[in-house]
Protein backbone atom coordinates (compact mmCIF):
# COMPACT_ATOMS: atom_id res chain seq x y z
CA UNK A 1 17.15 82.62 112.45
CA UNK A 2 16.25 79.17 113.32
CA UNK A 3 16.13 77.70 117.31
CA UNK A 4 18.66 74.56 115.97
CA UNK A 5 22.43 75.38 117.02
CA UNK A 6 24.82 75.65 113.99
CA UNK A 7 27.79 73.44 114.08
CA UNK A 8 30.93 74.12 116.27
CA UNK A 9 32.74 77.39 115.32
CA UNK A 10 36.39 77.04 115.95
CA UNK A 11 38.04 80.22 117.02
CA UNK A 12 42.37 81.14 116.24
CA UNK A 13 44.46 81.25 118.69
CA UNK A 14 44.71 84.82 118.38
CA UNK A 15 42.67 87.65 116.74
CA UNK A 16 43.17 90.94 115.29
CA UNK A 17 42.63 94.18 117.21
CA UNK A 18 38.68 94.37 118.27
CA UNK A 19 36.68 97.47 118.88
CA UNK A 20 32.79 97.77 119.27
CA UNK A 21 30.22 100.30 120.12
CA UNK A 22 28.27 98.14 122.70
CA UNK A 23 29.39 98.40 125.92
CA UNK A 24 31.12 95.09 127.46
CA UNK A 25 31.68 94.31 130.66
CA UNK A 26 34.00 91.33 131.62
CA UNK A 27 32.22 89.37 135.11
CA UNK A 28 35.20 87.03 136.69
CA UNK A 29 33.89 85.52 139.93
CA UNK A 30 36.55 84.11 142.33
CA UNK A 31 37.64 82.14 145.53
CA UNK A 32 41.12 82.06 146.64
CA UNK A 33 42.45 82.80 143.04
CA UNK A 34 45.69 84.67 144.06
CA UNK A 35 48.03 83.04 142.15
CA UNK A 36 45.84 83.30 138.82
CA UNK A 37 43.47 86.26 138.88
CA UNK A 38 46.12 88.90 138.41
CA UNK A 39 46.64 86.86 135.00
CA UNK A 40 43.17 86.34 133.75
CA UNK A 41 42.68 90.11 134.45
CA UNK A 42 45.71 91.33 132.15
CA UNK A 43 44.77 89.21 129.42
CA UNK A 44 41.28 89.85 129.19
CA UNK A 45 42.13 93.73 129.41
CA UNK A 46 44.51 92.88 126.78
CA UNK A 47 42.08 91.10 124.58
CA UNK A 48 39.39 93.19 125.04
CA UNK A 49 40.50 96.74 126.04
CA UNK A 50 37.11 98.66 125.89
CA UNK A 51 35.23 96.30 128.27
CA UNK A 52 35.29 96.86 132.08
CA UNK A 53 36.68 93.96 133.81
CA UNK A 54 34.81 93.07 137.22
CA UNK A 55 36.04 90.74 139.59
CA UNK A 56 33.66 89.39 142.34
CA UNK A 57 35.70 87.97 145.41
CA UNK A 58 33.90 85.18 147.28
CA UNK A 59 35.13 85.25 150.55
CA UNK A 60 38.69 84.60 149.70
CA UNK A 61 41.39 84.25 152.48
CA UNK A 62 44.06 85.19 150.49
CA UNK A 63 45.17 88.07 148.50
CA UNK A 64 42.80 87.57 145.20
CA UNK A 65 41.19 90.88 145.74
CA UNK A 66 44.38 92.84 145.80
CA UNK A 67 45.98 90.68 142.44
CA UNK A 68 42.91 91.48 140.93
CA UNK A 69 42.50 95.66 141.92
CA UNK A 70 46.43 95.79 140.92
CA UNK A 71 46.14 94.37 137.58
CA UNK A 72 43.11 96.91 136.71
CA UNK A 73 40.04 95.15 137.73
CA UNK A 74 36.51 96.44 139.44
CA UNK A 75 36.79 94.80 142.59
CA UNK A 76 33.94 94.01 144.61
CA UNK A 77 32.55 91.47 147.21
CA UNK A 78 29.52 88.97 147.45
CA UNK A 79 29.60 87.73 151.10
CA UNK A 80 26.82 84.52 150.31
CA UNK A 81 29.31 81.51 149.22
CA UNK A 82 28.76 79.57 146.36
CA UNK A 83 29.22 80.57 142.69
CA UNK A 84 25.93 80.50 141.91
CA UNK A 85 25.35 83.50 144.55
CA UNK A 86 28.02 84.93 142.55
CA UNK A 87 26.69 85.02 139.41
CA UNK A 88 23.23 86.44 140.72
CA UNK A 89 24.56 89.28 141.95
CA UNK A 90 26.95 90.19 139.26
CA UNK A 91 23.30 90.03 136.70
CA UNK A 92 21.78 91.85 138.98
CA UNK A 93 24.63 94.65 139.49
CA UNK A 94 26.28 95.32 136.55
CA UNK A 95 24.66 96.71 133.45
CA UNK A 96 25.66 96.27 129.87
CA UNK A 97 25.03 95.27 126.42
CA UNK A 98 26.81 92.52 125.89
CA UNK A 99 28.70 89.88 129.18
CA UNK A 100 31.54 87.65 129.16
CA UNK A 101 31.31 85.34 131.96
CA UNK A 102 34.70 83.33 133.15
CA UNK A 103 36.49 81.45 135.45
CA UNK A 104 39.34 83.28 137.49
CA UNK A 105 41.50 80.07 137.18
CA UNK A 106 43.28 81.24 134.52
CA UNK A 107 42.18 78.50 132.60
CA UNK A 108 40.48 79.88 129.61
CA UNK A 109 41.81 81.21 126.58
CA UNK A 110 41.01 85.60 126.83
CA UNK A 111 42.22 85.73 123.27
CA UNK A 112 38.77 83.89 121.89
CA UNK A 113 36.32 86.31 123.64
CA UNK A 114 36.43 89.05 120.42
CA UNK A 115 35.60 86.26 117.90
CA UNK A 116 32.87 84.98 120.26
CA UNK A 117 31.35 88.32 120.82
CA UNK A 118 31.40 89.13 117.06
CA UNK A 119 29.45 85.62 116.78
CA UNK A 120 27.19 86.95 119.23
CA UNK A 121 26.46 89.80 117.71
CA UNK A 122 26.95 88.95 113.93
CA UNK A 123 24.04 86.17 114.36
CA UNK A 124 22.09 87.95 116.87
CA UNK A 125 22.98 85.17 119.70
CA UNK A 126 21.73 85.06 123.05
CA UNK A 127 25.14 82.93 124.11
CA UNK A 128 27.96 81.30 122.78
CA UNK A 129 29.44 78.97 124.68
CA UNK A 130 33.04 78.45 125.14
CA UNK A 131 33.32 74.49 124.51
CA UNK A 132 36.58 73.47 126.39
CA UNK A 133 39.36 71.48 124.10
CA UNK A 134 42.54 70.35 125.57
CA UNK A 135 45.44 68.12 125.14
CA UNK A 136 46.83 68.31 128.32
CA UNK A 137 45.56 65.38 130.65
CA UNK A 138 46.01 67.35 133.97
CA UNK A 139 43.79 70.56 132.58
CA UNK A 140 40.50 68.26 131.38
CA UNK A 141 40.79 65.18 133.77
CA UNK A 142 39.43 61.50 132.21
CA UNK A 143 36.55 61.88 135.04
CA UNK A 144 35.70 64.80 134.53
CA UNK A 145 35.24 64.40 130.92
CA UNK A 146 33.40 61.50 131.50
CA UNK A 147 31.05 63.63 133.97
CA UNK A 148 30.99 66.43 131.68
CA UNK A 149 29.71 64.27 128.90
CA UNK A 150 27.22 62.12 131.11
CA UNK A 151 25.50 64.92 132.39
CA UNK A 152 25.65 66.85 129.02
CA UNK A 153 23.42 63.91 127.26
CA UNK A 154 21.62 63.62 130.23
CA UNK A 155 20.39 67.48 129.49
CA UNK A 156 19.76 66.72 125.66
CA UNK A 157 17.69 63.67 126.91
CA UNK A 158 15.34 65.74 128.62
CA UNK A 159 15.17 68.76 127.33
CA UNK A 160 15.64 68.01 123.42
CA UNK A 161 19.25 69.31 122.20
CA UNK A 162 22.15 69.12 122.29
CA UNK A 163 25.15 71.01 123.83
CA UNK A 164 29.12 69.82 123.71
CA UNK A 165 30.03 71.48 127.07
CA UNK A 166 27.69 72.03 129.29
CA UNK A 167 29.69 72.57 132.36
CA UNK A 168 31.71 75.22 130.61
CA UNK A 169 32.33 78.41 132.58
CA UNK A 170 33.27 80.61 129.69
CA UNK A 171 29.92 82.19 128.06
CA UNK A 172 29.23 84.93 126.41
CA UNK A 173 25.40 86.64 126.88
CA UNK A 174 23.51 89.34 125.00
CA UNK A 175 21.88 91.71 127.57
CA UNK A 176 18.62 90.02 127.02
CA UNK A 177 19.68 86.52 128.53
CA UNK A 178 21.37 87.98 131.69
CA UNK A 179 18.21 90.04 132.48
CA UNK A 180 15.68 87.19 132.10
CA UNK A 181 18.06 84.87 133.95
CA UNK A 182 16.32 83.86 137.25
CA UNK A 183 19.79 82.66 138.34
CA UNK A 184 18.08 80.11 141.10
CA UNK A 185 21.46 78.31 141.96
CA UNK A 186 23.75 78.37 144.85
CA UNK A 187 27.15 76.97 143.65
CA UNK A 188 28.66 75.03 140.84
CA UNK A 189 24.86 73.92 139.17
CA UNK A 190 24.69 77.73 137.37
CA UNK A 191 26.06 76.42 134.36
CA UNK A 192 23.42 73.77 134.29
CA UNK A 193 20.56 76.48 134.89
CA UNK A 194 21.94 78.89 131.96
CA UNK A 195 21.55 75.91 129.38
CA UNK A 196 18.28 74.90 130.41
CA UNK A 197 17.46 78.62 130.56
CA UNK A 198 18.75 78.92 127.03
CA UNK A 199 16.36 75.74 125.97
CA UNK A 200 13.08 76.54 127.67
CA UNK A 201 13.06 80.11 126.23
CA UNK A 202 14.34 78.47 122.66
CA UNK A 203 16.88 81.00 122.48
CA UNK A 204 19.50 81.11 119.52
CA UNK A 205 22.44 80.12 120.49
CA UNK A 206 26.17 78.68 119.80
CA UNK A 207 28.83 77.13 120.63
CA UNK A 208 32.78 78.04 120.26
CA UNK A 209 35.40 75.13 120.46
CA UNK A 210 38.35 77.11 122.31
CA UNK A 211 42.12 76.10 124.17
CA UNK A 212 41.87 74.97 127.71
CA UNK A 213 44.72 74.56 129.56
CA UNK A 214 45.41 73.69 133.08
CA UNK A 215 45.73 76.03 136.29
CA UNK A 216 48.34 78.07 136.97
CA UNK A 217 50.81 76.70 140.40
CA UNK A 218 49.76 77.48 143.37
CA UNK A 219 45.78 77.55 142.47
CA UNK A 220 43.40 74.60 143.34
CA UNK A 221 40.08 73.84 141.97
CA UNK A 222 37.02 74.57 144.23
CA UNK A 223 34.79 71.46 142.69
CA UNK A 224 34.51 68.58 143.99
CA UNK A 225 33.78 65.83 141.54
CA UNK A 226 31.75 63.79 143.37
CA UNK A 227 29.61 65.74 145.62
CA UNK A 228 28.95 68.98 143.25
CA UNK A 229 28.42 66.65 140.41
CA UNK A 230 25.31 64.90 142.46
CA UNK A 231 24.06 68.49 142.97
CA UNK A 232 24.00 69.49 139.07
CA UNK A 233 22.24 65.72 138.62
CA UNK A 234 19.90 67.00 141.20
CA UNK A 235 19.60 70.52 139.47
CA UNK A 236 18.65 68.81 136.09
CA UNK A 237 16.10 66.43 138.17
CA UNK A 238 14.40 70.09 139.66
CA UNK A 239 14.61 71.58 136.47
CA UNK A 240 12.97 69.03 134.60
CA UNK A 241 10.07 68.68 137.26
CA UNK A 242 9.59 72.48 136.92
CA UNK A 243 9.96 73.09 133.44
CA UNK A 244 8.60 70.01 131.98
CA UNK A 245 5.87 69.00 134.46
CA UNK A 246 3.68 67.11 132.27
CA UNK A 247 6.16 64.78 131.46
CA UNK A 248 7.85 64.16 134.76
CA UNK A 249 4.57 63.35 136.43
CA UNK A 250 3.57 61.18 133.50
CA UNK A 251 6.63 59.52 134.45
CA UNK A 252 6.00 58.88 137.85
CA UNK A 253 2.10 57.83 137.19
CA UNK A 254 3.41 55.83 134.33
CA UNK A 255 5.96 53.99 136.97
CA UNK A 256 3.75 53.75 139.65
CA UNK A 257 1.04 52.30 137.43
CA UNK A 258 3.04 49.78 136.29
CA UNK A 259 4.05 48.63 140.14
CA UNK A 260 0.44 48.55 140.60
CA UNK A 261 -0.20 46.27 137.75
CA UNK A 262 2.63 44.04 138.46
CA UNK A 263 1.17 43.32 141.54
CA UNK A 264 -2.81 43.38 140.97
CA UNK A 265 -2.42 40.75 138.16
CA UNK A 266 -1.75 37.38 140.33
CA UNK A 267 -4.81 38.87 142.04
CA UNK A 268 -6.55 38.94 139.03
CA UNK A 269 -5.82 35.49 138.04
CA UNK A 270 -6.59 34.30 141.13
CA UNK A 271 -10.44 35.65 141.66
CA UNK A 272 -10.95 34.43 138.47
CA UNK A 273 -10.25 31.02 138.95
CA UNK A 274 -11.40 31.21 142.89
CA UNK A 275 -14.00 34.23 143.23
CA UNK A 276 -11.70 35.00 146.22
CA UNK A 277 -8.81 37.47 147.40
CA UNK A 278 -6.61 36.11 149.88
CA UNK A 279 -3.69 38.69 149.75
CA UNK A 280 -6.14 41.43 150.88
CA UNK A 281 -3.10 43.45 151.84
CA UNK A 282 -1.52 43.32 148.81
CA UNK A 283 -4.98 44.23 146.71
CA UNK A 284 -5.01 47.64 149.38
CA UNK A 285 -1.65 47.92 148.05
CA UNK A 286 -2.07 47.76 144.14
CA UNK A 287 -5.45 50.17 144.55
CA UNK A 288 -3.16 52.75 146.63
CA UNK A 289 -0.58 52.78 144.10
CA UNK A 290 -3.45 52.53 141.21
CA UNK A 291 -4.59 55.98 143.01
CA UNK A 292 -1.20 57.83 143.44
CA UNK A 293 -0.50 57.29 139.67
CA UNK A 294 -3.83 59.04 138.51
CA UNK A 295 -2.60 61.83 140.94
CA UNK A 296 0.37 61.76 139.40
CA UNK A 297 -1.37 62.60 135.90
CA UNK A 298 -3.65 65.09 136.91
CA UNK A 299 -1.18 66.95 138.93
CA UNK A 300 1.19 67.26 135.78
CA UNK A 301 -1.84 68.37 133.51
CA UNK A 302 -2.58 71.16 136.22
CA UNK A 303 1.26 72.14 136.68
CA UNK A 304 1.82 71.92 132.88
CA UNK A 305 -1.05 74.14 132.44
CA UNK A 306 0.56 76.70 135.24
CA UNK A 307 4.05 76.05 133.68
CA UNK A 308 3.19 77.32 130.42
CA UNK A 309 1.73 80.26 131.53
CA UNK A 310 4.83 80.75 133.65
CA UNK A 311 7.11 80.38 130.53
CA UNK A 312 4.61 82.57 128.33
CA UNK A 313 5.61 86.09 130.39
CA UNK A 314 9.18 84.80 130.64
CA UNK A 315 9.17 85.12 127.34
CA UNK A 316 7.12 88.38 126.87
CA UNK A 317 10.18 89.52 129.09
CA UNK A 318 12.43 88.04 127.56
CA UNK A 319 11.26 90.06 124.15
CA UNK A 320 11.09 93.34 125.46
CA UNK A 321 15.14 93.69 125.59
CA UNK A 322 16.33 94.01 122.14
CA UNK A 323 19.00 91.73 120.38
CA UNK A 324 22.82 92.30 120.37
CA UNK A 325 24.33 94.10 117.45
């Protein structure tokens, strides 16, 4: 199979009665989802009734641990906030062949999961990605779509490819993603570190366009447009300077070069005509900036050398699980 994604598969709204070998296990983490966990439980059991469902309470101050044990769930507790945290330590716990990884906002359509796991497995995937579509205008805000899509090109900009939904929180992973994932991320920027996990290791992968409505009454949503959307900007920025160092320093020399020639050139033109400097200041200036860009360059031909070394035994790791199906 090729590393280029095949076009969007589009899943019913409901599927016929599923059954695998593999074992399946359902990770929902949560914050103060009382009045929508109990839900998401039931119909993921329904949908999928030889997974285990685990729910991983974040410090809630309400009853979402209780909803979630009385509706059938594995109920346990990370105590670090942030979902990010979350997600680490649900990798890192639970062990399976093949993860479905959602929201406990009741937001996501349970139904879909068989059709995406048979994807998975059918084509040997690494993750499919639930791609969120919605006609309701209170479930997929305008600025949020706009975010959504911003900071989704912003990805395929840098890193080469292109995803629909990158801020999705409904995935699917083959054992072999989730125990490679480094899972570096505190909060809301996880879903930006599982793409660019899924691009630096040139994984196959899909996406699944599937219903999104909007929460349940009496549940609020923990992110905060503004601020947690400067962190995932930030998260991309890291990424990219760790991942692709060649190019980011390039970038900087490249910029900082160009300062310095901006500057230098009056200079230039004047100890030609003159044989004099006048702005000796201003020459320092150009030759510090001259001197930061070449350390700019040789830093990223160092790190990129370290970098693909780095990305070499994440890969040899990465090829020692064995596919799904």
């Amino acid at each position: 199979m090729t590393d280029s994604m095949s076009n969007l598969l589009h899943l019913p709204a409901a599927t016929a009665p599923w059954h695998t070998p593999e074992r399946v296990a359902v990770l929902i983490p949560c914050y103060n989802e009382e009045a929508a966990i109990g839900q998401v439980v039931h119909d993921f059991r329904a949908a999928l009734p030889e997974a285990a469902v685990y729910v991983y309470d974040n410090n809630s101050r309400d009853g979402t641990r209780e909803a979630a044990a009385t509706a059938g769930a594995i109920v346990r507790t990370e105590p670090r906030q942030g979902k990010g945290n979350v997600v680490r330590r649900m990798f890192a716990d639970i062990d399976a062949d093949i993860y479905v990884l959602v929201d406990g906002d009741d937001t996501y359509h349970a139904a879909s999961a068989p059709a995406m796991i048979e994807r998975l497995r059918a084509a040997q995937l690494d993750m499919v990605v639930g791609c969120r579509e919605s006609g309701e205008q209170a479930a997929y805000r305008r600025g949020h779509r706009f975010g959504n899509a911003l900071l989704t090109g912003f990805v395929a900009t840098l890193f080469g490819r292109q995803f629909s939904d990158i801020l999705s929180g409904y995935r699917v992973f083959s054992r072999r993603f989730v125990k490679t994932f480094p899972a570096i991320s505190a909060g809301f920027e996880t879903e930006t570190e599982l793409t660019i996990h899924a691009l630096e290791l040139r994984m196959p992968v899909d996406e699944a366009v599937t219903p999104y409505r909007s929460r349940p009454e009496g549940s609020a949503s923990k992110l905060n447009t503004y601020r947690d959307g400067f962190r995932i900007l930030l998260t991309i920025l890291k990424l990219f300077r760790s991942e692709r160092p060649l190019e980011f320093f390039s970038l900087a020399g490249a910029i900082l070069g160009l300062l310095a020639l901006i500057l230098a050139a009056p200079l230039f033109v004047t100890y030609i005509e003159t044989g004099l400097v006048p702005r000796f200041p201003t020459a320092i200036l150009a030759t510090g900036l001259t001197i930061l860009a070449s350390l700019s360059m040789a830093c990223g031909l160092i790190l990129d050398t370290v970098t693909r070394g780095r990305q070499e035994l994440r890969r040899l790791n990465y090829l020692a699980c064995p596919p799904p199906g």
